[in-house]
Protein backbone atom coordinates (compact mmCIF):
# COMPACT_ATOMS: atom_id res chain seq x y z
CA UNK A 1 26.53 4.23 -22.10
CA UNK A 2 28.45 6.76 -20.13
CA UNK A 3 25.15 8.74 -19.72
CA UNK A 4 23.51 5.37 -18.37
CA UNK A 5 26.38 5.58 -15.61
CA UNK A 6 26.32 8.71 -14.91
CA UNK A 7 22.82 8.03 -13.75
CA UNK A 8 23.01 5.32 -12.30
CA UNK A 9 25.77 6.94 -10.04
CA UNK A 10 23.64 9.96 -9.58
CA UNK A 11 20.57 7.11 -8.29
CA UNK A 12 23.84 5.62 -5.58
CA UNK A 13 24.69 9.20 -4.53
CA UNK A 14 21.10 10.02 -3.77
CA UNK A 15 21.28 6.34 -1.65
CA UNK A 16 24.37 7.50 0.29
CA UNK A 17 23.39 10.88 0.95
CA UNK A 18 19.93 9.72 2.59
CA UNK A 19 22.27 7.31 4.52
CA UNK A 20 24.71 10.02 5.77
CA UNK A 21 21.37 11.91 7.17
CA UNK A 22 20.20 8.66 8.45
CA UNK A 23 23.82 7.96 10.39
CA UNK A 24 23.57 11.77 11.55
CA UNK A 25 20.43 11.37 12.93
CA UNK A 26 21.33 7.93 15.12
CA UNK A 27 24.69 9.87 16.16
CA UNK A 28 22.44 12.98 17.79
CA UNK A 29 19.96 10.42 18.94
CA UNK A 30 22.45 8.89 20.95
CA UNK A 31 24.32 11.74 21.86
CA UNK A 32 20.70 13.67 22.30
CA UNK A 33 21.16 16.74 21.05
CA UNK A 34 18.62 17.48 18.41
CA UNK A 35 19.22 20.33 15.49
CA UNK A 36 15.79 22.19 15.22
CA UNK A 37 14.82 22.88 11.78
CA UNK A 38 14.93 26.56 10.77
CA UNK A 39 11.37 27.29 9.27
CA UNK A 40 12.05 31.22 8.70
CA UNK A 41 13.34 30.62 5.66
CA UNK A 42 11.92 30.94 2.05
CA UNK A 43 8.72 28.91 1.37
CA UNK A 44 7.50 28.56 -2.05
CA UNK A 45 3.87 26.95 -1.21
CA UNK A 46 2.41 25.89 2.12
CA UNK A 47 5.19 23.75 3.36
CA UNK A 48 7.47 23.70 0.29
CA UNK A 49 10.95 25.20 1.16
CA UNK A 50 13.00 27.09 -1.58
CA UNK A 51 16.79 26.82 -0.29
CA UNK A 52 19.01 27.58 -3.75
CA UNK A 53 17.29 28.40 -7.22
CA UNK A 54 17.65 24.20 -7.99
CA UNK A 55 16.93 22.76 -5.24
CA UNK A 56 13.95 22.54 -3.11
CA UNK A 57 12.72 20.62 -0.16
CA UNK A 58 9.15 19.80 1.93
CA UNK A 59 9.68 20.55 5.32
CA UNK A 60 7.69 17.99 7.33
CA UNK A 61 7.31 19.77 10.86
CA UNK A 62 4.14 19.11 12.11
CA UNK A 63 2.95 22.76 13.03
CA UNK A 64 3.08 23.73 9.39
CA UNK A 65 -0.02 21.34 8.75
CA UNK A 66 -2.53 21.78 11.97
CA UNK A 67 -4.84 23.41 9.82
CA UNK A 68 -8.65 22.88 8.78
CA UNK A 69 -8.74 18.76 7.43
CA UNK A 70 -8.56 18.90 3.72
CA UNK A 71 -11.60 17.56 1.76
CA UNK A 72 -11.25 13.92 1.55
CA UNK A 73 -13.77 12.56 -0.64
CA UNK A 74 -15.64 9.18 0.40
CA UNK A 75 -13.59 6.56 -1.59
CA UNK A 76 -15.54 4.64 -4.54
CA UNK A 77 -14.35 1.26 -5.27
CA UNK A 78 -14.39 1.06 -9.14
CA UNK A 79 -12.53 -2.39 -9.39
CA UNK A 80 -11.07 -5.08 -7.78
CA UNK A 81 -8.62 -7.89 -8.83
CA UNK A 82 -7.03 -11.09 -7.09
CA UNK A 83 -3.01 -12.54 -6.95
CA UNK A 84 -3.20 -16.58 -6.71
CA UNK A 85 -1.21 -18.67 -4.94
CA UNK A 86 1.74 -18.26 -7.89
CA UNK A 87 1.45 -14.63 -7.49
CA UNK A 88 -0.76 -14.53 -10.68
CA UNK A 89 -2.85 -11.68 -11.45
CA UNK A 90 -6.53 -11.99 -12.41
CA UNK A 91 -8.55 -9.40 -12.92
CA UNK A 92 -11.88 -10.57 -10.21
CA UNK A 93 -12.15 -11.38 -6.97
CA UNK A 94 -11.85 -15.24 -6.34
CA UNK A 95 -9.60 -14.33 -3.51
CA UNK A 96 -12.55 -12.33 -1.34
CA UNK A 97 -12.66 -14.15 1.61
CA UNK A 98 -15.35 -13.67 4.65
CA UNK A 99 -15.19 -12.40 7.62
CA UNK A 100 -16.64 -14.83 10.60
CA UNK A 101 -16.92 -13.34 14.04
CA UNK A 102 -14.60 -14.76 16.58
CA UNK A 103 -15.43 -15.37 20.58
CA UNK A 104 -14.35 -12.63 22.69
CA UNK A 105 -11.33 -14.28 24.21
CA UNK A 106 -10.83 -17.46 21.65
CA UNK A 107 -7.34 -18.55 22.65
CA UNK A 108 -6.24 -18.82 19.24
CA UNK A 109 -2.59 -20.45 18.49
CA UNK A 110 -0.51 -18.64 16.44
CA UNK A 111 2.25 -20.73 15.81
CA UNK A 112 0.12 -24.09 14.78
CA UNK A 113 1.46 -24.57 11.06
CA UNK A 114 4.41 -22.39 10.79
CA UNK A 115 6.60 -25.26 10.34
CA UNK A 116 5.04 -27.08 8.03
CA UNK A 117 1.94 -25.62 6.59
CA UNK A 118 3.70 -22.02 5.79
CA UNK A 119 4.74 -20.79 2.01
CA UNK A 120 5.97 -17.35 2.44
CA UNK A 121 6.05 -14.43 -0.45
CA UNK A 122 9.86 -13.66 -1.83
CA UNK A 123 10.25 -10.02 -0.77
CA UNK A 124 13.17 -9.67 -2.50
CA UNK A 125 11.05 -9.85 -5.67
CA UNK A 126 10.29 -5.88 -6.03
CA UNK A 127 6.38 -6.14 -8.13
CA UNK A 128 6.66 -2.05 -7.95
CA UNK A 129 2.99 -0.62 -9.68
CA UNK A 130 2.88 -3.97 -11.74
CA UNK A 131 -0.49 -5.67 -10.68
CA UNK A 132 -2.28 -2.23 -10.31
CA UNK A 133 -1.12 -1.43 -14.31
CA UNK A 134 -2.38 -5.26 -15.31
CA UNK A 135 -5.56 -3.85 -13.71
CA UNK A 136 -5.65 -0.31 -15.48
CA UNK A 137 -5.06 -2.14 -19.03
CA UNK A 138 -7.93 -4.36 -18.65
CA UNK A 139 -10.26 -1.70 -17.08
CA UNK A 140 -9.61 1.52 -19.72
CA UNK A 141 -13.12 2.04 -19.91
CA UNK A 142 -14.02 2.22 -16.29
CA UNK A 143 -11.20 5.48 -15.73
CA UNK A 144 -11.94 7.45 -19.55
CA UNK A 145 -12.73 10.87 -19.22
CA UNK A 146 -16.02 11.56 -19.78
CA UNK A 147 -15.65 15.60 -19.31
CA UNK A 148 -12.13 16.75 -20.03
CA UNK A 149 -11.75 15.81 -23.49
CA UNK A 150 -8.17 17.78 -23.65
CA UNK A 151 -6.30 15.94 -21.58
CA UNK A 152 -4.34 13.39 -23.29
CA UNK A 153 -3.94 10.57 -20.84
CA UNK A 154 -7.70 9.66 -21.13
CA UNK A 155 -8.09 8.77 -17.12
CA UNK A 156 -9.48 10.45 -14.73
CA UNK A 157 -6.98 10.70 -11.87
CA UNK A 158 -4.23 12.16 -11.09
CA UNK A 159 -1.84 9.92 -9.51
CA UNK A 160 -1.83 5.86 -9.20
CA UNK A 161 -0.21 4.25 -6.35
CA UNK A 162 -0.53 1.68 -3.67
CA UNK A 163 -2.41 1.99 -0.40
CA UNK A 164 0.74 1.25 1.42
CA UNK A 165 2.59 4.26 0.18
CA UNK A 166 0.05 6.99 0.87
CA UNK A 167 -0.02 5.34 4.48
CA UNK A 168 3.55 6.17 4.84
CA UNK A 169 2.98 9.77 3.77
CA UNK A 170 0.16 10.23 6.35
CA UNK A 171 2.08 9.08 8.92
CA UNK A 172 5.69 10.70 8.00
CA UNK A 173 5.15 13.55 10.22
CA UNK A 174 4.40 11.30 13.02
CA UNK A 175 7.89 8.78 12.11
CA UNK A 176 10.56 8.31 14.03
CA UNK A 177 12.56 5.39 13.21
CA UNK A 178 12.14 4.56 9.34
CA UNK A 179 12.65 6.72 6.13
CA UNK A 180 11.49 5.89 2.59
CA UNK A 181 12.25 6.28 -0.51
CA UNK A 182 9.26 7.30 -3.58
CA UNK A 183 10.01 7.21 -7.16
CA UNK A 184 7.73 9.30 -9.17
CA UNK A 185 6.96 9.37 -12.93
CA UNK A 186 4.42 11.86 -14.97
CA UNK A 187 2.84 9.75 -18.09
CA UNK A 188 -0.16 11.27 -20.19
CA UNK A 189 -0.45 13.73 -17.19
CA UNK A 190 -0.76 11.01 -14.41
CA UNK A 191 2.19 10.82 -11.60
CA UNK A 192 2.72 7.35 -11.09
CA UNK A 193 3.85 6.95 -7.47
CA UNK A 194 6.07 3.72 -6.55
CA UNK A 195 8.03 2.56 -4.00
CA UNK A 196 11.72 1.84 -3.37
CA UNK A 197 13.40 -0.21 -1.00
CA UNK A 198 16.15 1.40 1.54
CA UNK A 199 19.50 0.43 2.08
CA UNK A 200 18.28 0.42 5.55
CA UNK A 201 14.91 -1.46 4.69
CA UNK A 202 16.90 -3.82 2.82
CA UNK A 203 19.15 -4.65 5.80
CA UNK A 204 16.09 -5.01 8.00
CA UNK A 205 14.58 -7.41 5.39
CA UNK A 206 17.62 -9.81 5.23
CA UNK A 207 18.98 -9.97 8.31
CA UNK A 208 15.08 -10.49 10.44
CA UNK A 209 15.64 -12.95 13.24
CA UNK A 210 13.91 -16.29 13.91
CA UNK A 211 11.64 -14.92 15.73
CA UNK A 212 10.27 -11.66 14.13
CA UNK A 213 9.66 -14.15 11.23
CA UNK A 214 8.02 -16.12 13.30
CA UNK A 215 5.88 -13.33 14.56
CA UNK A 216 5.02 -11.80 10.87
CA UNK A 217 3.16 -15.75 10.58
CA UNK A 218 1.51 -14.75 13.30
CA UNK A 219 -0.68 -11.81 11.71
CA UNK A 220 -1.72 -14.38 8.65
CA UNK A 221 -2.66 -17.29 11.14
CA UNK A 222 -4.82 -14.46 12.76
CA UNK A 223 -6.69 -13.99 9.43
CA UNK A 224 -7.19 -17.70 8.51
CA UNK A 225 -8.67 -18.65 12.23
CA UNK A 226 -11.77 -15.91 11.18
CA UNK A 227 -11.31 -15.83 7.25
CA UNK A 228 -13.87 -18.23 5.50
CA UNK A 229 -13.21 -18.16 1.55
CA UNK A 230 -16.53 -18.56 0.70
CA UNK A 231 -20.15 -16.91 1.95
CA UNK A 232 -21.43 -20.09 3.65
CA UNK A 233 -18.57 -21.54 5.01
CA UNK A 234 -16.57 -21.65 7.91
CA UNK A 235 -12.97 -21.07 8.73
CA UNK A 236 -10.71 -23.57 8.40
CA UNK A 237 -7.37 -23.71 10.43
CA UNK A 238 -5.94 -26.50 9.41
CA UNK A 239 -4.92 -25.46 5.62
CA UNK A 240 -1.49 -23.63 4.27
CA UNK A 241 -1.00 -19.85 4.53
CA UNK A 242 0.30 -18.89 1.51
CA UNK A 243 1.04 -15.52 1.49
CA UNK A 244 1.74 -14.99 -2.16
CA UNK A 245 -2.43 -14.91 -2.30
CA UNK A 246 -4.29 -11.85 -1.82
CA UNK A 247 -7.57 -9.71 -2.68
CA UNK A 248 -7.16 -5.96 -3.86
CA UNK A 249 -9.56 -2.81 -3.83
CA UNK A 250 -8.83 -0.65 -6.32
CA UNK A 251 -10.63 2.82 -5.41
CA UNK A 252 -11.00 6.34 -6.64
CA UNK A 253 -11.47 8.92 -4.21
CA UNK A 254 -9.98 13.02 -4.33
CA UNK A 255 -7.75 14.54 -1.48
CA UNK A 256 -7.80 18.17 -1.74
CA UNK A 257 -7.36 19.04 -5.56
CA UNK A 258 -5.50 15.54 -6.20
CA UNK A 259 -7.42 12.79 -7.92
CA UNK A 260 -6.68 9.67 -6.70
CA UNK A 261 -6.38 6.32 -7.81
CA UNK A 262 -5.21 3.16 -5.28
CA UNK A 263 -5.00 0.01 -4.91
CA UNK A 264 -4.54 -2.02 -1.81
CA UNK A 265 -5.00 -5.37 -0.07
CA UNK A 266 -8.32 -6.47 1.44
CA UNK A 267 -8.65 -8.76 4.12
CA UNK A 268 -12.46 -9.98 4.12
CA UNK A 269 -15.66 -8.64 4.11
CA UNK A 270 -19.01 -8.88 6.12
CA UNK A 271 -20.76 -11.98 4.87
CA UNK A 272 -24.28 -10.08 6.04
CA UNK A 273 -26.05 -9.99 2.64
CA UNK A 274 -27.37 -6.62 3.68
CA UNK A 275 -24.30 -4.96 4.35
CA UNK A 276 -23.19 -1.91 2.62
CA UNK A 277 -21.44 -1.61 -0.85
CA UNK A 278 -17.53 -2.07 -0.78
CA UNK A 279 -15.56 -0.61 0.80
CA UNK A 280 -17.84 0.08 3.63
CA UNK A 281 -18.63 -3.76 4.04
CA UNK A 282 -14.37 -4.71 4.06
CA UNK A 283 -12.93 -5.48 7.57
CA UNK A 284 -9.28 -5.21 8.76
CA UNK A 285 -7.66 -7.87 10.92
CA UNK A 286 -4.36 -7.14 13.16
CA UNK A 287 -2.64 -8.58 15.69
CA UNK A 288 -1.00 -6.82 18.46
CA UNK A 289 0.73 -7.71 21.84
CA UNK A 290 -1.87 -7.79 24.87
CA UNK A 291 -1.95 -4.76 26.73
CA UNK A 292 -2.12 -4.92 30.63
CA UNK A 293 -0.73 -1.85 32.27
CA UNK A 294 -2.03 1.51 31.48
CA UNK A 295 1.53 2.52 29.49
CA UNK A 296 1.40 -0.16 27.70
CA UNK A 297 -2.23 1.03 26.36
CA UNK A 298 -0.95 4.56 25.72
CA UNK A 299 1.60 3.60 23.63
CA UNK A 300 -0.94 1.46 21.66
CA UNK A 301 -3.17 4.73 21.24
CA UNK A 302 0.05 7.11 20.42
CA UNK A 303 2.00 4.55 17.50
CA UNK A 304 0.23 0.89 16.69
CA UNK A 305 -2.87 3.06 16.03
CA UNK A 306 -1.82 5.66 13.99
CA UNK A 307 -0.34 3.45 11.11
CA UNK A 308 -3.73 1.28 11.43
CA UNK A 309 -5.94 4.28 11.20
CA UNK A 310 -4.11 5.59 8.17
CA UNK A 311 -4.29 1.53 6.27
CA UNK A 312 -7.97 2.24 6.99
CA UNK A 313 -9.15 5.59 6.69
CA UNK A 314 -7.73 6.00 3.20
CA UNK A 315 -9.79 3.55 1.18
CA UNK A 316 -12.64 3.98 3.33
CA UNK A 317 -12.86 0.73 5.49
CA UNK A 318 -14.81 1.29 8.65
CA UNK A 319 -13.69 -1.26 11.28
CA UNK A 320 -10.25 -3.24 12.48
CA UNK A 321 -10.80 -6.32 14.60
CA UNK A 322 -7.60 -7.17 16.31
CA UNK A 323 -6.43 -9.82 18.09
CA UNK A 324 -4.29 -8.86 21.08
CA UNK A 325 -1.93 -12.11 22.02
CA UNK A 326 0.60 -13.21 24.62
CA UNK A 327 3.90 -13.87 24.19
CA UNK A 328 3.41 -17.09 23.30
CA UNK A 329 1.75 -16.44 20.13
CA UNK A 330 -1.72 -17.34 21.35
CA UNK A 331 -5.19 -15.10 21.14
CA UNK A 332 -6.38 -14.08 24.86
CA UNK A 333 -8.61 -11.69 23.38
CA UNK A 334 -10.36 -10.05 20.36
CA UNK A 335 -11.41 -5.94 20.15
CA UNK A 336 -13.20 -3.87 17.23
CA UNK A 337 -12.49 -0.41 16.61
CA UNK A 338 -14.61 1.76 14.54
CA UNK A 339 -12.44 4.04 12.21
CA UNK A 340 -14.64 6.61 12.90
CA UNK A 341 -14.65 6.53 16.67
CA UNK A 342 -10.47 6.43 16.60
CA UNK A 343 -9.96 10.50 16.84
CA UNK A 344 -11.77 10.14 20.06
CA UNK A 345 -9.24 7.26 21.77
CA UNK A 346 -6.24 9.70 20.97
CA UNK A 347 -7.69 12.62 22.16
CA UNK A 348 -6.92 12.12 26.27
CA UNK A 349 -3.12 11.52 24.87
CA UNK A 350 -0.67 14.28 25.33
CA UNK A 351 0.69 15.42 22.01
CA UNK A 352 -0.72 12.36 20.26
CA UNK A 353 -0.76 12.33 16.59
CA UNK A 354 -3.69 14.43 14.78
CA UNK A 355 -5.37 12.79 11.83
CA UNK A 356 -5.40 16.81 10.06
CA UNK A 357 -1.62 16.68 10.37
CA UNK A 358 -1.67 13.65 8.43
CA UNK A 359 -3.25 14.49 5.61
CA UNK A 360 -2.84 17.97 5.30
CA UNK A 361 0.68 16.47 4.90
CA UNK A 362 -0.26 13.75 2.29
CA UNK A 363 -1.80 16.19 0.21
CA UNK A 364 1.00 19.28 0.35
CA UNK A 365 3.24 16.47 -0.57
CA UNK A 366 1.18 15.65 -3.85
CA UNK A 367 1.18 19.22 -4.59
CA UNK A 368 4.84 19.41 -3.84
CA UNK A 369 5.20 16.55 -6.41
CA UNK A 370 3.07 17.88 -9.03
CA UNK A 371 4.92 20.97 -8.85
CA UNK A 372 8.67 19.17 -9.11
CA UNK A 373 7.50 15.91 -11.49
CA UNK A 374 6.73 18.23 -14.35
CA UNK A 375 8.68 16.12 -17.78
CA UNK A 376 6.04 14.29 -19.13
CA UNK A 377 8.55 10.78 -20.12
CA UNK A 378 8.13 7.39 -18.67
CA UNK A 379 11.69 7.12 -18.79
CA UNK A 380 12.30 10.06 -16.07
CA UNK A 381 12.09 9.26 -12.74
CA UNK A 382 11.74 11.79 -10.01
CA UNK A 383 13.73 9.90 -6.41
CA UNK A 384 11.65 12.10 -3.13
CA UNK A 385 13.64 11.14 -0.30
CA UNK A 386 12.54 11.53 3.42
CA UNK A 387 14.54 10.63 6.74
CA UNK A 388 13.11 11.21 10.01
CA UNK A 389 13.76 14.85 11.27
CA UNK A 390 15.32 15.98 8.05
CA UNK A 391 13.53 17.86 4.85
CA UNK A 392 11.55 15.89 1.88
CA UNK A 393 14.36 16.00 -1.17
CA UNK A 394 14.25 14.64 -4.48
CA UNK A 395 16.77 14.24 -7.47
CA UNK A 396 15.90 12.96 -11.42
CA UNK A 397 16.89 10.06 -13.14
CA UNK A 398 16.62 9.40 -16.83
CA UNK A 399 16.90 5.95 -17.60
CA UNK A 400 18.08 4.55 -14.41
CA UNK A 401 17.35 1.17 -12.33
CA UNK A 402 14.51 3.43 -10.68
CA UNK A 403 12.53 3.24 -13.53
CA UNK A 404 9.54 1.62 -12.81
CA UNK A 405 6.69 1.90 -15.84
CA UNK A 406 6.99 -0.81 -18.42
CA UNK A 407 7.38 -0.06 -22.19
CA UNK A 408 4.04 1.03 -22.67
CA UNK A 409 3.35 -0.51 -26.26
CA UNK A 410 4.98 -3.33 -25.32
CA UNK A 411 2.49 -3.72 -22.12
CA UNK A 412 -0.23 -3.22 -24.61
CA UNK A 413 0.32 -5.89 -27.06
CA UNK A 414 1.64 -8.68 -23.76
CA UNK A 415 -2.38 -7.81 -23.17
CA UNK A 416 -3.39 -8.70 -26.41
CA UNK A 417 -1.25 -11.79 -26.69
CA UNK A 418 -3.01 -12.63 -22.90
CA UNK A 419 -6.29 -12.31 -24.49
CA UNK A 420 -5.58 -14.01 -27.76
CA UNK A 421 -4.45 -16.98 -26.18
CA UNK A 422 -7.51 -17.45 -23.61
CA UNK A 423 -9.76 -16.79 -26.63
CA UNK A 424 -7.85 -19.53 -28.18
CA UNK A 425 -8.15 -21.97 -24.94
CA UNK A 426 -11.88 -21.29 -24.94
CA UNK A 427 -12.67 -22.25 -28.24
CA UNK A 428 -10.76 -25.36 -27.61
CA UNK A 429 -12.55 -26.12 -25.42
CA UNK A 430 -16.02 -25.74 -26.99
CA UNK A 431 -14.76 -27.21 -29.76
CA UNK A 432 -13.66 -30.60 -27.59
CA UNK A 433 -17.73 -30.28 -26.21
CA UNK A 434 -19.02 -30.51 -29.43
CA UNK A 435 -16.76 -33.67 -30.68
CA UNK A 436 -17.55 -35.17 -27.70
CA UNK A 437 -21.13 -34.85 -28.06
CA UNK A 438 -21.14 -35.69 -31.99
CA UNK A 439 -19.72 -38.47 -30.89
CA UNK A 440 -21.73 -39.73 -28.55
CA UNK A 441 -24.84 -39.20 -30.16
CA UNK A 442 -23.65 -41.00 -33.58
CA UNK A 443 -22.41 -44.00 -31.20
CA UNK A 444 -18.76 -44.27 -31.37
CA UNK A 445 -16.18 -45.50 -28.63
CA UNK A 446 -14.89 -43.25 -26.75
């Protein structure tokens, strides 16, 4: 018991000491004097800083990463599952919905059915890796080895996560405003990469105003104006968003010498029978304010891009179609940009972000992690902790209310029991078929 506390107040000191950096940082901000980094000091790797024999750091200075762009292999979607309107995983993809071109300047409402036809996801329910592990148990064949026989975790990859939290690596070097907070575990040989929620974040979260609410409706009324749910159908407007449903990729793809394996949420695809294979034939919808002066674009180009580029370029979905609205939460106007054809935009910025930095960053950070997350236990947790203009740290935590992988037998046999019981439902229900057709036939009332 005492050990349990003593990690648990390890876990609340690493909390509080990314908070103290944080409340540095906002003090020199305001007072704007800015503490340059000292990169003359010992490296251990690329970007990997050795500053006392137990402790090291990732230095995330952009200059140490504008080199050649890693290899980046074209992602391969191997599966895909779907979350129902209770949040209920299913391993298909009855929540694909269709993408259905919109008029150039459609005049969209936003608002129409945030009062009444609007159920919202509970945020403060923390899934962590949950939905992409439901999908790993029930795919084990698609991810066994089929040419390294010695390893012992039988998949191919190196590290599961979400989509969402390689985005935030890509564009750490880039980020200004928010830090995060990554809790990795090594199991069978594969780093398991999750989330955790800021102090910060967590403020944020709970204390949004009426209005930014209003406006995160906004994005999801966006999608159900062009989203059809099936092939030959049309939008239609006039239903509930309900956020807790989604679609998921789940792709494969290498970075460097990391094998990957992520997961993240689709929002249609092309309903042109001849389109190409997913992910190619997945399309991206945003929202965004309309832009009208010239500044206004540039900062578009220089932030709002970046993080959309990254969502994108990761699982290998070629186009975003945004809709750029007034204040008043309606659609003047709908653009398409090509994932490939972003690196261009930038490049007339001054000292706009580099999509090289970004993932030569992303992928010294794996290394980083492979080289720190080295206890193979599901019950060790390594906390990496990043704050804008400080160093990547991490601390470990055995046992701790950062763990994040469920008892693994224990996952296994809740499968088994899922399985058993829709066996059970199915034979009921053949079994109901045939007494209702013995019946029939030998002429009883029914």
């Amino acid at each position: 018991m005492n050990q349990h506390r003593s990690h648990n107040s390890s876990f609340q000191h690493q909390r509080q000491t990314c908070k103290r950096w944080r409340d540095d940082n906002e003090q020199n901000d305001r007072g704007h004097k800015f503490s340059k980094p000292n990169h003359q000091q010992h490296y251990s790797g690329p970007s990997a800083r050795q500053t006392s024999p137990s402790t090291q750091t990732l230095s995330t200075s952009r200059e140490l990463y504008e080199r050649d762009f890693p290899l980046y292999k074209q992602p391969v979607e191997v599966g895909s599952f779907s979350l129902d309107s209770e949040r209920r995983f299913f391993n298909d993809s009855r929540q694909m919905r269709y993408y259905s071109e919109p008029e150039k300047s459609p005049h969209f409402d936003l608002r129409d059915g945030y009062r009444d036809r609007y159920i919202k996801r509970d945020e403060s329910v923390k899934e962590k890796l949950d939905h992409i592990l439901r999908w790993i148990l029930a795919n084990k064949l698609k991810l066994t080895r089929k040419a390294d026989a010695s390893s012992s975790s039988g998949f191919d990859v190196d590290v599961v996560t979400w989509r969402g939290h390689l985005t935030k690596l890509l564009t750490t070097p880039y980020e200004t405003r928010e830090g995060w907070l990554l809790a990795v575990t090594r199991f069978k040989g594969t780093l398991y990469i999750s989330e955790v929620e800021t102090d910060a974040a967590r403020r944020d979260r709970e204390n949004r105003t009426g209005r930014h609410q209003e406006m995160m409706y906004w994005g999801y009324k966006f999608e159900q104006y062009i989203c059809a749910d099936k092939i030959d159908s049309s939008p239609d407007s006039s239903g509930v968003v309900n956020t807790n449903e989604a679609f998921c990729t789940v792709v494969q793809t290498r970075l460097s010498d990391h094998r990957l394996l992520f997961s993240g949420e689709v929002d249609c695809r092309d309903k042109d029978p001849d389109a190409p294979a997913p992910p190619a034939c997945y399309v991206e919808l945003k929202t965004s304010a309309e832009i009208c002066t010239p500044k206004q674009r540039s900062n578009f180009h220089r932030f709002k891009l970046l993080k959309w580029w990254a969502q994108s370029f990761l699982p290998g979905v070629p186009r975003i179609v945004a809709g750029f609205r007034d204040d008043d939460g309606v659609v003047v106007s709908v653009e398409t940009f090509h994932i490939s054809k972003i690196s261009r935009l930038i490049k007339a910025e001054d000292k706009c972000w580099r999509p090289t930095v970004c993932m030569n960053f992303c992928s010294d950070f794996l290394s980083f992690v492979k080289r720190v997350a080295t206890e193979d236990n599901p019950h060790v947790v390594y906390l990496f902790c990043w704050n804008p203009r400080c160093d990547v740290t991490y601390t470990v935590h055995r046992d701790s209310p950062c763990s994040f992988l469920p008892d693994c037998d224990a996952a296994e046999q809740n499968q088994i029991k899922a399985s058993a019981v829709a066996w059970q439902q199915s034979m009921w229900e053949k079994w109901s078929n045939v007494t209702l057709i013995l019946k029939t036939s030998s002429g009883c009332a029914l």
